[in-house]
C-alpha atoms as a PDB file:
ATOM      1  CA  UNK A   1      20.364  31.789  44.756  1.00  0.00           C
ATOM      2  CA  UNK A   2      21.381  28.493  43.434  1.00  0.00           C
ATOM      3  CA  UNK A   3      18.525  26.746  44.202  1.00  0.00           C
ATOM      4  CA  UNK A   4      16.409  29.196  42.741  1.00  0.00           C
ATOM      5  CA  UNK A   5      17.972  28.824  39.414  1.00  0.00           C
ATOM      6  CA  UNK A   6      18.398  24.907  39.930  1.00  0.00           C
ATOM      7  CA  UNK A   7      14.409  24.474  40.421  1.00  0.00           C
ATOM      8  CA  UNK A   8      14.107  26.810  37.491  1.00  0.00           C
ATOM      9  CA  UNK A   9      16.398  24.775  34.950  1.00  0.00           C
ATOM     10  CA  UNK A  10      15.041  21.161  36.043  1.00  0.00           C
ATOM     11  CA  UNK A  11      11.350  22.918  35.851  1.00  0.00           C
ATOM     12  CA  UNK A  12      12.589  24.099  32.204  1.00  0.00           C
ATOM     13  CA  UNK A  13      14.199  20.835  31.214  1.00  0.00           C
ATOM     14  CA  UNK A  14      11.014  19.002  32.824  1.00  0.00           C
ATOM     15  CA  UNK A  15       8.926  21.045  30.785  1.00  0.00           C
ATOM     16  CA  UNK A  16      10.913  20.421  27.534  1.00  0.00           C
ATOM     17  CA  UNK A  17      11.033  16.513  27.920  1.00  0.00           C
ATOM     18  CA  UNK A  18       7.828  16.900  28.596  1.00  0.00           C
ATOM     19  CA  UNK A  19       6.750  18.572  25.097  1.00  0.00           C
ATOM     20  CA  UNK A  20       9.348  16.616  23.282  1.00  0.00           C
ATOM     21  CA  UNK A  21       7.606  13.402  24.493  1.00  0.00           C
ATOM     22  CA  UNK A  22       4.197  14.144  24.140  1.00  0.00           C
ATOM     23  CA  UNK A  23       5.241  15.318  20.316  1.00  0.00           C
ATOM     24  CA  UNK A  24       7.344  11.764  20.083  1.00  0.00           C
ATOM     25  CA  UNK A  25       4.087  10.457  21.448  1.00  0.00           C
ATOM     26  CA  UNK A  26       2.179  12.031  18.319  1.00  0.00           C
ATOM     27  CA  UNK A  27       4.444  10.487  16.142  1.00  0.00           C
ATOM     28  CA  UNK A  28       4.143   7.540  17.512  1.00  0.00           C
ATOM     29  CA  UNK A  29       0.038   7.597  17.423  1.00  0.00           C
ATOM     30  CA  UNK A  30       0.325   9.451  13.798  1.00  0.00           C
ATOM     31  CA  UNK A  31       2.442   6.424  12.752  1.00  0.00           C
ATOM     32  CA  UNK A  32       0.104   3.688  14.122  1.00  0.00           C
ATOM     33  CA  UNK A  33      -2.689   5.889  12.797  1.00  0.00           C
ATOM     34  CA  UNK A  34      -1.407   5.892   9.245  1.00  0.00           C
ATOM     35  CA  UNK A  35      -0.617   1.966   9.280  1.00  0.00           C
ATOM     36  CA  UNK A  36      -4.010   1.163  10.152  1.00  0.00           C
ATOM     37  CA  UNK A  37      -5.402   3.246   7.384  1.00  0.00           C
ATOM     38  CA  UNK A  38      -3.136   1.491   4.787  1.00  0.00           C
ATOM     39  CA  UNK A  39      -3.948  -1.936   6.247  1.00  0.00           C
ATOM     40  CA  UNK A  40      -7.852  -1.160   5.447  1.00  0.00           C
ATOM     41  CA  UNK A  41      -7.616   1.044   2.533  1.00  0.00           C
ATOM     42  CA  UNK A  42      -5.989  -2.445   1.511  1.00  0.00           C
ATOM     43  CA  UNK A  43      -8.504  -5.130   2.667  1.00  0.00           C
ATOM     44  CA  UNK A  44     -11.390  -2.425   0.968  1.00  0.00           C
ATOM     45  CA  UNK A  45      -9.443  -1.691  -2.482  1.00  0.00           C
ATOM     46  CA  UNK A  46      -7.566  -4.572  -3.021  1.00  0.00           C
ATOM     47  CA  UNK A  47      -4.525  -1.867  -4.292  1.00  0.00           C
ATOM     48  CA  UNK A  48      -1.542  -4.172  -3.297  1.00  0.00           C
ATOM     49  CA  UNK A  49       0.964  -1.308  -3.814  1.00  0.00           C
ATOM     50  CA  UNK A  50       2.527  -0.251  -0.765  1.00  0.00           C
ATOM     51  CA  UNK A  51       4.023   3.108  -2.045  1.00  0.00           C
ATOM     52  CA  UNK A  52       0.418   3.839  -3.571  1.00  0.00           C
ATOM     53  CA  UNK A  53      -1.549   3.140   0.270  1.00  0.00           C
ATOM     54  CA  UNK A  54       1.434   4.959   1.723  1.00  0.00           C
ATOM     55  CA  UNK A  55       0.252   7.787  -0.375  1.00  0.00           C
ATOM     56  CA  UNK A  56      -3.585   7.492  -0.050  1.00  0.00           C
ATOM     57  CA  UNK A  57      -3.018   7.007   3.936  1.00  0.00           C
ATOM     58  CA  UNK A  58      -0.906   9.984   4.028  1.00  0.00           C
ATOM     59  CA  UNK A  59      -3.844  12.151   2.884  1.00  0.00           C
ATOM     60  CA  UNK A  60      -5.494  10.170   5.449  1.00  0.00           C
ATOM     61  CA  UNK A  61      -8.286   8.950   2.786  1.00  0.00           C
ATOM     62  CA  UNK A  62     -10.946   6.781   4.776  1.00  0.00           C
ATOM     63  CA  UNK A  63     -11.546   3.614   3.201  1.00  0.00           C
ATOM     64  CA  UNK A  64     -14.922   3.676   2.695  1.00  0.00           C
ATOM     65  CA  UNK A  65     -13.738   6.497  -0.099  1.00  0.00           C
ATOM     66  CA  UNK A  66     -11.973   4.962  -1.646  1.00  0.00           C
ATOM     67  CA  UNK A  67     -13.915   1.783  -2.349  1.00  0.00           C
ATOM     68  CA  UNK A  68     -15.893   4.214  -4.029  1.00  0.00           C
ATOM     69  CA  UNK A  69     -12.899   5.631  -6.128  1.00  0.00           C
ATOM     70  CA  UNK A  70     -11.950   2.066  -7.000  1.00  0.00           C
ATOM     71  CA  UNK A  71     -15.397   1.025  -7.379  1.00  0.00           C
ATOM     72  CA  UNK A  72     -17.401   3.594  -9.469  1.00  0.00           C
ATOM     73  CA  UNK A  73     -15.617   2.755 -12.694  1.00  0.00           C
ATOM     74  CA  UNK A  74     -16.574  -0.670 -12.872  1.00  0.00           C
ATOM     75  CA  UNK A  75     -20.350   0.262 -12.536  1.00  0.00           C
ATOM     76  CA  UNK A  76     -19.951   3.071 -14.757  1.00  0.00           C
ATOM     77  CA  UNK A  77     -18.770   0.480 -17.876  1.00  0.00           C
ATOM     78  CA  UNK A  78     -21.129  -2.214 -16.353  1.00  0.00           C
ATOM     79  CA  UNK A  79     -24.269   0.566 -17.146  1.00  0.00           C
ATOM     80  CA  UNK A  80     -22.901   1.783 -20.126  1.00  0.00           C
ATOM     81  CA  UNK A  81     -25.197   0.074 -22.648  1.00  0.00           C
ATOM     82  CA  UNK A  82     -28.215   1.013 -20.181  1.00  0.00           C
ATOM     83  CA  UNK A  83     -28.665  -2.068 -18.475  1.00  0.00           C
ATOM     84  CA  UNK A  84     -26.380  -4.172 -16.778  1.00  0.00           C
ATOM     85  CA  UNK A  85     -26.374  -7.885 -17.902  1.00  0.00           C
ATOM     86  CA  UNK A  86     -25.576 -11.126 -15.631  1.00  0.00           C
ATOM     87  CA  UNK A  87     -21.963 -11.223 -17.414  1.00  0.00           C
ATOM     88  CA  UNK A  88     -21.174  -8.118 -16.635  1.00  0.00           C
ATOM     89  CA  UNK A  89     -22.521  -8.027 -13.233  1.00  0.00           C
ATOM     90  CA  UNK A  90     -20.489 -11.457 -12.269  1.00  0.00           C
ATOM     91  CA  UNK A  91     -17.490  -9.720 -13.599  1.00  0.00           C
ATOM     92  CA  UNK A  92     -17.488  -6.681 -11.565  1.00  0.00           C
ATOM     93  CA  UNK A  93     -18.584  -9.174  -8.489  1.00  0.00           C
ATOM     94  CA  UNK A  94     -15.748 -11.196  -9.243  1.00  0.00           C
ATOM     95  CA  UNK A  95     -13.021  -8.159 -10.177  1.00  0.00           C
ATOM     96  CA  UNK A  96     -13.984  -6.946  -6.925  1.00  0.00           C
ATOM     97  CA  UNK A  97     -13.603 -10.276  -4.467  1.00  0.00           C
ATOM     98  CA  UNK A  98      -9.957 -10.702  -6.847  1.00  0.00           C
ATOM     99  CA  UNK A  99      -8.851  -7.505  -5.116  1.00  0.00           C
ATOM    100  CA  UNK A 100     -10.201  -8.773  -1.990  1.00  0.00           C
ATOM    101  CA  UNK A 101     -13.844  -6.961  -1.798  1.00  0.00           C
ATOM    102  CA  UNK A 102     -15.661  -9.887   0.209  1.00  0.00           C
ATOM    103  CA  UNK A 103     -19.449 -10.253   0.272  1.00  0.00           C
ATOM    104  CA  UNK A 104     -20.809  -9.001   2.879  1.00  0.00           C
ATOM    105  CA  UNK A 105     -17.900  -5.753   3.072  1.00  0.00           C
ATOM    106  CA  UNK A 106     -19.328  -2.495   3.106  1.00  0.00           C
ATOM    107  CA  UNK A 107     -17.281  -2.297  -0.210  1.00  0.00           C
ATOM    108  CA  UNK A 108     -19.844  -5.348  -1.923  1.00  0.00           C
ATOM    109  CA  UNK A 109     -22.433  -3.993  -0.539  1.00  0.00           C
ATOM    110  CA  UNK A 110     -22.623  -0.582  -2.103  1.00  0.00           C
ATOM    111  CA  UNK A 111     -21.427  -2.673  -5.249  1.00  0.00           C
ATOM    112  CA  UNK A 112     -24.802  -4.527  -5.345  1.00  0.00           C
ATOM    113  CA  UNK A 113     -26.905  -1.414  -4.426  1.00  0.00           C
ATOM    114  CA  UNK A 114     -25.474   0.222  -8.050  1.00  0.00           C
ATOM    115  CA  UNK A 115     -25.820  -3.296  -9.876  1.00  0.00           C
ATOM    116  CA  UNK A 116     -29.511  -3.115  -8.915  1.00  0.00           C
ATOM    117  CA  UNK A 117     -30.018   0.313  -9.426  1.00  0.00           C
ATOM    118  CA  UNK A 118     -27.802   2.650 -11.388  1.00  0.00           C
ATOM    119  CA  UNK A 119     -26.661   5.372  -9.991  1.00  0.00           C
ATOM    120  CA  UNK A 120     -27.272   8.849 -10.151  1.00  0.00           C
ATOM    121  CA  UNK A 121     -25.447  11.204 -12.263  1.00  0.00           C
ATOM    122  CA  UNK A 122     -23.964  13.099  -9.741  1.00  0.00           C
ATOM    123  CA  UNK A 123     -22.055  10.183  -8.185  1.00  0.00           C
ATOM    124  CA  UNK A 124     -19.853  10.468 -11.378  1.00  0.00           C
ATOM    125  CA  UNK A 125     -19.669  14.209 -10.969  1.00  0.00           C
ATOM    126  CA  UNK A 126     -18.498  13.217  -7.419  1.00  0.00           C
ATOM    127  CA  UNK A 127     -16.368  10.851  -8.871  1.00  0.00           C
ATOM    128  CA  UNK A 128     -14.124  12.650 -11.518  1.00  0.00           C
ATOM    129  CA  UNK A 129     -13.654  16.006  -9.137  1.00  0.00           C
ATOM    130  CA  UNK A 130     -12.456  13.233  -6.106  1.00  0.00           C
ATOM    131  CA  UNK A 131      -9.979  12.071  -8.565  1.00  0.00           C
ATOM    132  CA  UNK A 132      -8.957  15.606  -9.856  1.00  0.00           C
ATOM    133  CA  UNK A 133      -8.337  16.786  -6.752  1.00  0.00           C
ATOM    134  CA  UNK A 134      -6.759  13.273  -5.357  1.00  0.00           C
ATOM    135  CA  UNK A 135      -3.690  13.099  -8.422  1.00  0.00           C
ATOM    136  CA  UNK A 136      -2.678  16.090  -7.554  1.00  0.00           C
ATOM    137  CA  UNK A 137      -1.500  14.971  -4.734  1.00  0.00           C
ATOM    138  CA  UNK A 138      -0.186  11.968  -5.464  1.00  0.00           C
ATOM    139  CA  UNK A 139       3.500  11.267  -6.565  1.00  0.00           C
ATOM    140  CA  UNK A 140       3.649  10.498 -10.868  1.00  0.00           C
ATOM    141  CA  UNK A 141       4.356   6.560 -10.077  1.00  0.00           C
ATOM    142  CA  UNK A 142       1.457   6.616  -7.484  1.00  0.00           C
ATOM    143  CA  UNK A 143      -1.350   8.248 -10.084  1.00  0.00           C
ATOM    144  CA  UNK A 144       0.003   6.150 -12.898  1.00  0.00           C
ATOM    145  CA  UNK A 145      -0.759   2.807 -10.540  1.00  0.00           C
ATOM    146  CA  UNK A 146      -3.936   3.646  -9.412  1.00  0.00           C
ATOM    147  CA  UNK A 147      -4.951   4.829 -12.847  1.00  0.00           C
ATOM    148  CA  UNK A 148      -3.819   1.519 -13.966  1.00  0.00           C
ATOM    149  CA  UNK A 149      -5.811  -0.419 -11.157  1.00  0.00           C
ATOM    150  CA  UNK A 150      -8.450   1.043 -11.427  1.00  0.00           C
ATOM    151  CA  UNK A 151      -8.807   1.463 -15.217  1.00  0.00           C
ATOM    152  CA  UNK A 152      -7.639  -2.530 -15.630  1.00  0.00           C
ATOM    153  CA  UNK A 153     -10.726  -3.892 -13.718  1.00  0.00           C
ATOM    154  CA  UNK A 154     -13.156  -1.363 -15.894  1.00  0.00           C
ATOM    155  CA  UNK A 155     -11.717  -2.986 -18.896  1.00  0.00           C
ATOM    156  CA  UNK A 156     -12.129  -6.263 -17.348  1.00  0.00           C
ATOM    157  CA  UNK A 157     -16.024  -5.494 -16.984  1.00  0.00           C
ATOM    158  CA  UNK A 158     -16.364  -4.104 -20.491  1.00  0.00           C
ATOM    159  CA  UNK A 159     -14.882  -7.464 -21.876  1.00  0.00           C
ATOM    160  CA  UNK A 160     -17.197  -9.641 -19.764  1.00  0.00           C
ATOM    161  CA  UNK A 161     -20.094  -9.711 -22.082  1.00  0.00           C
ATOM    162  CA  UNK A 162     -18.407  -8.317 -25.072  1.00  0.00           C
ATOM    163  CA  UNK A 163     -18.341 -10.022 -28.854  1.00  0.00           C
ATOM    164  CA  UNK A 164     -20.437 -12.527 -30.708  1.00  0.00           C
ATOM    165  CA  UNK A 165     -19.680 -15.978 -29.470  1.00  0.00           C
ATOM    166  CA  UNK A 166     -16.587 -14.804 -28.458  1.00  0.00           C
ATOM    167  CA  UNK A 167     -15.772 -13.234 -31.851  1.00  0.00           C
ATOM    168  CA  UNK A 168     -15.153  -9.781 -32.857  1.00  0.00           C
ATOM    169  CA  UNK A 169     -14.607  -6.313 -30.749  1.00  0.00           C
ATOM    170  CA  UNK A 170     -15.254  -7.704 -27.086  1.00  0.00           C
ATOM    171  CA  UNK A 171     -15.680  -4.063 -25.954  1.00  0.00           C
ATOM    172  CA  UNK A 172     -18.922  -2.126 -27.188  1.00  0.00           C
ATOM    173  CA  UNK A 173     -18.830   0.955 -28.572  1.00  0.00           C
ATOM    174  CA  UNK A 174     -20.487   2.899 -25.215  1.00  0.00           C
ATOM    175  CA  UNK A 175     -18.240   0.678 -23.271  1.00  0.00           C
ATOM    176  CA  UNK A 176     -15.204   2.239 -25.322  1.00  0.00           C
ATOM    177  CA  UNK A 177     -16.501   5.812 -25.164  1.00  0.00           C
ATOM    178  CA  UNK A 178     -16.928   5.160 -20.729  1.00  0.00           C
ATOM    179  CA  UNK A 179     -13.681   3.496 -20.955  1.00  0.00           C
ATOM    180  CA  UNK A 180     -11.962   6.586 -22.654  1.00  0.00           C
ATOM    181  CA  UNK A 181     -13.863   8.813 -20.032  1.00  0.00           C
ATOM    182  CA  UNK A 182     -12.317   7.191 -17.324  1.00  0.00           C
ATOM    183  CA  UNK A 183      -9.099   7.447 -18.436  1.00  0.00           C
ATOM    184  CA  UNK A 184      -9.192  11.313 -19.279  1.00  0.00           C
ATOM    185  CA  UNK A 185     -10.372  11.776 -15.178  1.00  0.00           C
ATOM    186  CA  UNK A 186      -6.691  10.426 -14.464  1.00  0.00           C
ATOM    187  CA  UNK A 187      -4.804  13.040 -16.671  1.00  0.00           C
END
């Protein structure tokens, strides 16, 4: 009778180590998983906080979104007075390698298809319900960097070509008024 019950209990206690290493196993690959989405949604944002990736990689965001999420703003203020000039387009080209968008990235790539054509309407659209959705899940520090981030390099565009021989209000008017759109999407 012994036996019986002894080849039960190790069969049991094979069968729980078992489980409880293939789920330490998960962790494990969740883990590595996780890191390597925080390591490229770094190299293709250029976001350099850690809490902020730890965040974006926990909802397990692919990087190619958010180089769009990071990058849309800049091309929205760069077409804002209908055309984009050579100022403006060096400055998004240049806000983008500073947060380590390379030429030849995926990221710089879509950047120069929407500097050569602007985009449709409903990439916006896209745009502002992607970052609804994404705050909400993001801690209050964690919104308030990215908003910062990404609203900082917008600016950065708007000022590029700005002001009369470098006098006056370096930010147009339309600029402003994208500027002020961008920020609401963050509320």
């Amino acid at each position: 009778m012994s036996t019986i019950f002894d080849a039960r209990r190790r069969a049991l206690e094979e069968s729980f180590f078992a489980q409880h290493n293939a789920d330490l196993l998960e962790k494990l690959r969740r883990k590595q998983s996780e890191k390597n989405r925080k390591r490229q949604l770094k190299e293709i944002s250029g976001i350099q906080d850690d809490r902020l990736l730890g965040e974006l990689a926990a909802l397990e965001l692919e990087s190619q979104t958010l180089a769009a999420l990071t990058l849309v703003p800049l091309i929205r203020v760069a077409w804002a007075d209908g055309r984009v000039r050579p100022e403006e387009r060096l400055a998004v080209l240049t806000a983008a390698a500073k947060e380590g968008i390379t030429d030849g990235s995926p990221a710089y790539q879509l950047l120069e298809g929407w500097l050569n054509k602007k985009p449709e309407e409903r990439l916006e659209t896209a745009w502002r319900g992607y970052v609804g959705a994404l705050m909400h899940n993001l801690s209050p520090s964690a919104r308030e960097s990215l908003r910062d981030q990404v609203i900082g390099r917008a600016r950065q565009v708007a000022e590029a070509a700005g002001g009369f021989l470098g006098l006056g209000n370096r930010i147009s008017k339309s600029e402003e008024r994208i500027l002020c759109e961008l920020e609401m999407a963050f509320l």
